[in-house]
Protein backbone atom coordinates (compact mmCIF):
# COMPACT_ATOMS: atom_id res chain seq x y z
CA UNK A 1 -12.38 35.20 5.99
CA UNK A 2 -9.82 37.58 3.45
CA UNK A 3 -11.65 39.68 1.60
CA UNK A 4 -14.88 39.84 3.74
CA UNK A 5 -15.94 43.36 3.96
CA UNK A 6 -18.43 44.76 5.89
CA UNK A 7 -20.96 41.57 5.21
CA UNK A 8 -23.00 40.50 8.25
CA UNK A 9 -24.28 37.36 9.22
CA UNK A 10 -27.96 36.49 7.90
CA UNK A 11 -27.79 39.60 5.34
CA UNK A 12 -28.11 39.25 1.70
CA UNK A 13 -30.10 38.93 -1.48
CA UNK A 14 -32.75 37.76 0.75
CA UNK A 15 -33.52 40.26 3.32
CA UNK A 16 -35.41 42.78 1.20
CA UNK A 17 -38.97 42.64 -0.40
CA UNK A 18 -38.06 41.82 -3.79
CA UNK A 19 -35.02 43.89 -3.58
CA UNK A 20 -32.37 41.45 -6.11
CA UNK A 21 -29.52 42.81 -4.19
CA UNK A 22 -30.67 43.52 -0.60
CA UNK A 23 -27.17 43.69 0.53
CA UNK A 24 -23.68 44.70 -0.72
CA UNK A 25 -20.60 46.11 1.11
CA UNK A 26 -20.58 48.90 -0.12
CA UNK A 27 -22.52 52.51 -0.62
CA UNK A 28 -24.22 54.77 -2.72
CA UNK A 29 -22.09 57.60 -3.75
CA UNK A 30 -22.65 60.78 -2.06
CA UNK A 31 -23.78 58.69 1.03
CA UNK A 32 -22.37 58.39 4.13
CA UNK A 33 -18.97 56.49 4.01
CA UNK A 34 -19.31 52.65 5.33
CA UNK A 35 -23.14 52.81 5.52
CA UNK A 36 -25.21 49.77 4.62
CA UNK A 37 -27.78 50.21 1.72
CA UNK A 38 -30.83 48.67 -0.08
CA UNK A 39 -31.23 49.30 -3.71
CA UNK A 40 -34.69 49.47 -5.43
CA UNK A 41 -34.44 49.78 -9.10
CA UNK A 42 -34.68 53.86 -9.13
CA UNK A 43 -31.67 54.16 -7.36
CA UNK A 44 -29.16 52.94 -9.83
CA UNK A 45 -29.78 56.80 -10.97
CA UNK A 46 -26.46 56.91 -9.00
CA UNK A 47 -22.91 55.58 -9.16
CA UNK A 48 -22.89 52.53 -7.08
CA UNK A 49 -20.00 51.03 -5.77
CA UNK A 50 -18.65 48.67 -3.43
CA UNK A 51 -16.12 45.37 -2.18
CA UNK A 52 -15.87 42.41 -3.43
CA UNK A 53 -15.41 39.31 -1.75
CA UNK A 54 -16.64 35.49 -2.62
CA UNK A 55 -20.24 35.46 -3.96
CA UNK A 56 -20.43 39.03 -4.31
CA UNK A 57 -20.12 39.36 -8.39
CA UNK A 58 -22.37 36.79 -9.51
CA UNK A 59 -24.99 38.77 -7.11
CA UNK A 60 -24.16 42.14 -8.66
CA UNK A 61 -24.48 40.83 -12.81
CA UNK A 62 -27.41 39.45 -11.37
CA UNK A 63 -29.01 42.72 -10.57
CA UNK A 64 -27.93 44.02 -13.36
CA UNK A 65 -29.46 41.61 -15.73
CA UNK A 66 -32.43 41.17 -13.75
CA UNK A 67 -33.01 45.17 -13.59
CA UNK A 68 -32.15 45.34 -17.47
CA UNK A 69 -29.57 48.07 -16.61
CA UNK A 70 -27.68 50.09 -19.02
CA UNK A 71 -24.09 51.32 -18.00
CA UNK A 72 -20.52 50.47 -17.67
CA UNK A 73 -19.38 48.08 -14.59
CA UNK A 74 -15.51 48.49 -13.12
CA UNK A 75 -14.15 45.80 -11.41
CA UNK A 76 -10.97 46.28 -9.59
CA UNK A 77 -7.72 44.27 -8.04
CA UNK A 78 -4.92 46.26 -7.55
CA UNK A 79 -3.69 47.42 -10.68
CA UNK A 80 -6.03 44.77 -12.55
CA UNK A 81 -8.94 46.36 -14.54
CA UNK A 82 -11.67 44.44 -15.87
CA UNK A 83 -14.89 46.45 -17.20
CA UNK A 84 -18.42 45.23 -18.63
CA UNK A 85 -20.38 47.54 -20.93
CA UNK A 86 -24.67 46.44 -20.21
CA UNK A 87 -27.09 47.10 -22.24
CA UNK A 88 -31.05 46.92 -20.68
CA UNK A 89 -28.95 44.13 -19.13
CA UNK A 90 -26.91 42.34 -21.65
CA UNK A 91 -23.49 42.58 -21.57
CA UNK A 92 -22.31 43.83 -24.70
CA UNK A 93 -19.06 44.75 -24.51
CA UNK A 94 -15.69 43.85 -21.95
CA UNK A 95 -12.43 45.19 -21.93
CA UNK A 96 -8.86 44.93 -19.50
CA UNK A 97 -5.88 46.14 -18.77
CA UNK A 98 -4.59 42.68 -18.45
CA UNK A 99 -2.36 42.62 -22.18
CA UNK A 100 -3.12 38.74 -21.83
CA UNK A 101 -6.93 39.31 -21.84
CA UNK A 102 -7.01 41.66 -24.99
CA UNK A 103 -9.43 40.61 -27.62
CA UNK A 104 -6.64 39.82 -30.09
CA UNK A 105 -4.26 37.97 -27.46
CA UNK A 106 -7.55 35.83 -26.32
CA UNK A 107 -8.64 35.11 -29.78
CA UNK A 108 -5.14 34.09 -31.00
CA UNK A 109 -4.94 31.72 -28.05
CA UNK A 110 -7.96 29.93 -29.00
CA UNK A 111 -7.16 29.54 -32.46
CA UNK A 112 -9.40 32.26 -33.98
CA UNK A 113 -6.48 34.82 -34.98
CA UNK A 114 -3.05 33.79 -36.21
CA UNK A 115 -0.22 36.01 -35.07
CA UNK A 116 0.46 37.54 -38.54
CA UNK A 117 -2.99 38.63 -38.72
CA UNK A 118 -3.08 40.07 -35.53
CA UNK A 119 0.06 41.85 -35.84
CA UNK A 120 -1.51 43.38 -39.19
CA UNK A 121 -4.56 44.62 -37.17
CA UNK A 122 -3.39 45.98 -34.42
CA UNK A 123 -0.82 48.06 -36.38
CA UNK A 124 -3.83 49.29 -38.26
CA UNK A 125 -6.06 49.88 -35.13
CA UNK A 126 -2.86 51.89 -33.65
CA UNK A 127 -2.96 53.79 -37.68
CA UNK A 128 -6.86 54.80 -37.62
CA UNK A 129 -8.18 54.51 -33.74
CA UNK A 130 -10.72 51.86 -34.63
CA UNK A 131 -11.74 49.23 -32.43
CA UNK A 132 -10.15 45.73 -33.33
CA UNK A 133 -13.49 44.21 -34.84
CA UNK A 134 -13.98 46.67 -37.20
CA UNK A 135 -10.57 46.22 -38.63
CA UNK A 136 -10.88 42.57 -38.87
CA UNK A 137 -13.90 42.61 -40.61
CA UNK A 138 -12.85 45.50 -42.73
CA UNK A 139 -9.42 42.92 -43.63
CA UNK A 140 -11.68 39.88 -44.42
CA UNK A 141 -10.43 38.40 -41.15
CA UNK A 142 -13.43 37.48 -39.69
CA UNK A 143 -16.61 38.06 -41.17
CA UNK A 144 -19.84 39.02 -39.31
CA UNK A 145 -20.40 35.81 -37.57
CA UNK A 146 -17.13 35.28 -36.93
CA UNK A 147 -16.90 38.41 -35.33
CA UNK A 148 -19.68 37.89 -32.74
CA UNK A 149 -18.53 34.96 -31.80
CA UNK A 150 -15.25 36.08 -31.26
CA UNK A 151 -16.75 39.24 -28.98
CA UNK A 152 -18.78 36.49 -27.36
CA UNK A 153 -15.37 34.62 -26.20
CA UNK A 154 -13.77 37.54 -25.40
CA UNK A 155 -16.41 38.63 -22.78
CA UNK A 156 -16.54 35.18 -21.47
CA UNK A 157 -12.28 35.30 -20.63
CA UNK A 158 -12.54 38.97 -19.47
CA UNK A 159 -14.87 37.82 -16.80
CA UNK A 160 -14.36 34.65 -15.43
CA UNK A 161 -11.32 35.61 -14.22
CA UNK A 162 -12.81 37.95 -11.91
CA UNK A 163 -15.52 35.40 -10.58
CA UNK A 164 -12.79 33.73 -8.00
CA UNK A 165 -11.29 37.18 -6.93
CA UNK A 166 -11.62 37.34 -3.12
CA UNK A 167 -10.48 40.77 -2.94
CA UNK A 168 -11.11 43.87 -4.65
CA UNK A 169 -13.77 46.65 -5.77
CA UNK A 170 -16.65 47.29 -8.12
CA UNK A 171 -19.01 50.06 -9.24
CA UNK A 172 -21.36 50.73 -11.72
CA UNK A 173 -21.77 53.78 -13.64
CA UNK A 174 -25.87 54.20 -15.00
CA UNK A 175 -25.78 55.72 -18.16
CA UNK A 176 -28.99 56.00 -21.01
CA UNK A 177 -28.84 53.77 -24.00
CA UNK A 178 -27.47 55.46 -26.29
CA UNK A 179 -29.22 54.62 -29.76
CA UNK A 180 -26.08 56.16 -31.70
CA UNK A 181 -23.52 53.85 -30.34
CA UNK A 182 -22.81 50.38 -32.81
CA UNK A 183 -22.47 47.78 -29.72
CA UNK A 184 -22.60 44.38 -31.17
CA UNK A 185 -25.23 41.84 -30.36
CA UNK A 186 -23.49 39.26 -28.93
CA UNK A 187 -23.83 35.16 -29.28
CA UNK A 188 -23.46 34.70 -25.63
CA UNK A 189 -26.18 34.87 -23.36
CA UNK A 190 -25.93 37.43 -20.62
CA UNK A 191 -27.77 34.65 -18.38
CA UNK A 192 -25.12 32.39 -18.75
CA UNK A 193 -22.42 34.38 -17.72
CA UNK A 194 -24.09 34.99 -14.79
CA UNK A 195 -25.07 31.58 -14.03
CA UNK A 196 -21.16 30.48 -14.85
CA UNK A 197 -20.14 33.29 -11.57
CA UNK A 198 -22.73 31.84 -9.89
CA UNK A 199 -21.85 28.07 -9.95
CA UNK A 200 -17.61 29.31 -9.44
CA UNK A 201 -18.61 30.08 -6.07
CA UNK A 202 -16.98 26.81 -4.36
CA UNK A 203 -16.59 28.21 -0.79
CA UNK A 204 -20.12 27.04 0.98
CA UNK A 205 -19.86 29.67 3.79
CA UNK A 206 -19.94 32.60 0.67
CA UNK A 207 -22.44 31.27 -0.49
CA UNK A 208 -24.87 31.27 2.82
CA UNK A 209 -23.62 34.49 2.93
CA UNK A 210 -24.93 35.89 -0.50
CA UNK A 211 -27.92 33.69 0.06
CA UNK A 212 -29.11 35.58 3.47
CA UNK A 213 -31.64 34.62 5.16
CA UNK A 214 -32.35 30.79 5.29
CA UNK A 215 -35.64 30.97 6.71
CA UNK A 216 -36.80 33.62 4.22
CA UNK A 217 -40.02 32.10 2.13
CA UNK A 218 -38.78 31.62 -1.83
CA UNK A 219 -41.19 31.96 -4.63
CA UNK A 220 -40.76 31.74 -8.56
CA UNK A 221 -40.57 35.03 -10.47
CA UNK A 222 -43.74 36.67 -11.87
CA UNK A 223 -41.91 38.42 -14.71
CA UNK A 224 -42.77 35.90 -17.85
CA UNK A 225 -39.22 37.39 -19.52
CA UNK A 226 -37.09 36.28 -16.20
CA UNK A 227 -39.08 33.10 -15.37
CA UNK A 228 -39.44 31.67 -18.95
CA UNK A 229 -36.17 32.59 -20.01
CA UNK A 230 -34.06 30.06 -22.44
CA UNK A 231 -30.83 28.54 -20.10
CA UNK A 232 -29.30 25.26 -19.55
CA UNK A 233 -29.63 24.25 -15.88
CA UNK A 234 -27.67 22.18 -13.76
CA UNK A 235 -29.19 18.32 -12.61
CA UNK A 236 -28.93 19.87 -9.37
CA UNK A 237 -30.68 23.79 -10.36
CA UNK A 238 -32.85 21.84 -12.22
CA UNK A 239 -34.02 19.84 -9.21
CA UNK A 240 -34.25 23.13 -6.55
CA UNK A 241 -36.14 24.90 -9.25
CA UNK A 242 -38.98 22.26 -9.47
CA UNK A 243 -39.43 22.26 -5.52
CA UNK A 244 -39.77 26.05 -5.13
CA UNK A 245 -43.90 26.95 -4.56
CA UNK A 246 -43.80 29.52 -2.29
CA UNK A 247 -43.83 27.64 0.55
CA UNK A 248 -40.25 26.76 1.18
CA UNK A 249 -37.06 28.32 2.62
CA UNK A 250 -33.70 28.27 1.69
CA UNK A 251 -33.04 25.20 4.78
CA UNK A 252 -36.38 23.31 4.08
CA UNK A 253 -34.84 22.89 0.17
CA UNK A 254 -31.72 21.79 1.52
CA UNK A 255 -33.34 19.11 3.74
CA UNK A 256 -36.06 18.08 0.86
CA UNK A 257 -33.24 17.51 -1.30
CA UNK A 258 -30.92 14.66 -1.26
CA UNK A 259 -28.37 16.91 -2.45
CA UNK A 260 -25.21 17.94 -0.39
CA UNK A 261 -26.42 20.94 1.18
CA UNK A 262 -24.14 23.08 -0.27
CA UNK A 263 -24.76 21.85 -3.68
CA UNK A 264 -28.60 22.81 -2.72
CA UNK A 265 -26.97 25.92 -1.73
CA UNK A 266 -25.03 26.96 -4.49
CA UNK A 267 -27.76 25.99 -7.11
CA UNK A 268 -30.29 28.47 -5.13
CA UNK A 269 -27.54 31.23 -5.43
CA UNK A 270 -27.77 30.70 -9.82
CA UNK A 271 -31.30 30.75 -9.32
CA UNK A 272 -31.61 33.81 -7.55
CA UNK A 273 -28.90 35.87 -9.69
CA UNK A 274 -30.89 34.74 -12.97
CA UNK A 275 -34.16 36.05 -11.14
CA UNK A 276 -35.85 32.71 -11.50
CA UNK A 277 -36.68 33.01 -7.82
CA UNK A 278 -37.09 35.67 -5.53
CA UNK A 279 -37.83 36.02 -1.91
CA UNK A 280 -41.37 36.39 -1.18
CA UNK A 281 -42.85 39.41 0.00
CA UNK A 282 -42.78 39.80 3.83
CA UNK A 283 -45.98 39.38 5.11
């Protein structure tokens, strides 16, 4: 398939002891060029980078949510640039070079900003250097609320329109949380965004391939904060999630299910990324 690189057959997020991503195409930086890798936690010390294809992105924000990491992810296309500032692993901040895809163009489509205000921020933001928030909250625009919901949406449009890319590159800079810098708390729930790149996976064969291993025992997740966490599931998540005891693979939930099989498939994948389940520890 386009836009597969480097992947191999029966490799992915389950074919490492409680390793979220066990594979990626892709390296560490400073490594040696082409070389697989596995990434416990410690190692996001370093710039990690990488292709994507199908299923790769919902698999990476997973790891990054599920690791609480704090740093600045790149995604790539061409001359496309779409970025996600984390936080102990909430996104908190997105940005593009897509003029479309700018906070004020996005909010003015849906109705939040009308072109006269707009025009009257951004010539002030291009006047001071602030960031567009601050000046509409400093005009009356939008107050506080308004304003988070508004970053909320924004970070919602700046990434789903990388979660069908089937070509292109990512890496992740690791940086310390910096207790100076005024990020906004936003309204929208890192977990869902990752759940939403999850479920836009439609192709069933990226999907086995992010998945791994199909034989690979599942188990739920022992962290309280990942396994009690507060998301809407899917009919069909709902119903994977309840047969997962540590017993069953990837293929015997797909069989114990009268769910399509990709459907079973796909609803493992959201599972995974949130850290709901994990692949049990090889015995």
């Amino acid at each position: 398939m386009d836009g597969d690189h480097g992947a191999q057959p029966g490799r992915g997020v389950l074919d490492e002891d409680h390793l979220f991503v066990a594979h990626l195409p892709g390296q560490l930086e400073g490594g040696h060029g082409g070389r697989e890798y596995t990434l416990p936690s410690p190692s996001w010390r370093h710039a990690v980078k990488g292709s994507l294809c199908l299923g790769v992105l919902p698999v990476v924000l997973g790891r990054l949510y599920v690791d609480r990491q704090t740093g600045l992810l790149h995604l790539t296309r061409g001359d496309e640039r779409r970025s996600a500032r984390f936080r102990k692993g909430h996104i908190v901040h997105a940005d593009t070079n897509v003029a479309e895809d700018h906070m004020g163009e996005v909010l003015a489509r849906n109705g939040l900003l009308s072109a006269a205000d707009l025009s009257r921020a951004t010539a002030r933001v291009g006047r001071e250097g602030k960031r567009l928030g601050q000046v509409l909250q400093e005009l009356r625009i939008l107050d506080e609320h308004l304003l988070e919901d508004a970053l909320a949406l924004h970070v919602r449009e700046v990434m789903r329109k990388a979660f069908t890319w089937e070509a292109g590159a990512y890496s992740f800079e690791a940086q310390p949380v910096d207790v100076r810098r005024e990020d906004a708390t936003l309204k929208v729930f890192t977990g869902e965004v990752v759940l939403e790149a999850a479920r836009s996976v439609k192709d069933p064969a990226a999907v086995r391939r992010a998945l791994g291993d199909p034989d690979r025992r599942l188990v739920l997740s022992v962290d309280p904060v990942l396994r009690f966490q507060q998301i809407s599931l899917s009919p069909a998540e709902s119903d994977v999630l309840a047969l997962v005891d540590g017993t069953r693979t990837p293929r015997q939930l797909a069989a114990a299910l009268s769910l399509p099989p990709e459907e079973t498939e796909r609803g493992l994948l959201g599972l995974l990324c949130l850290g709901l389940v994990e692949p049990a520890p090889a015995s």
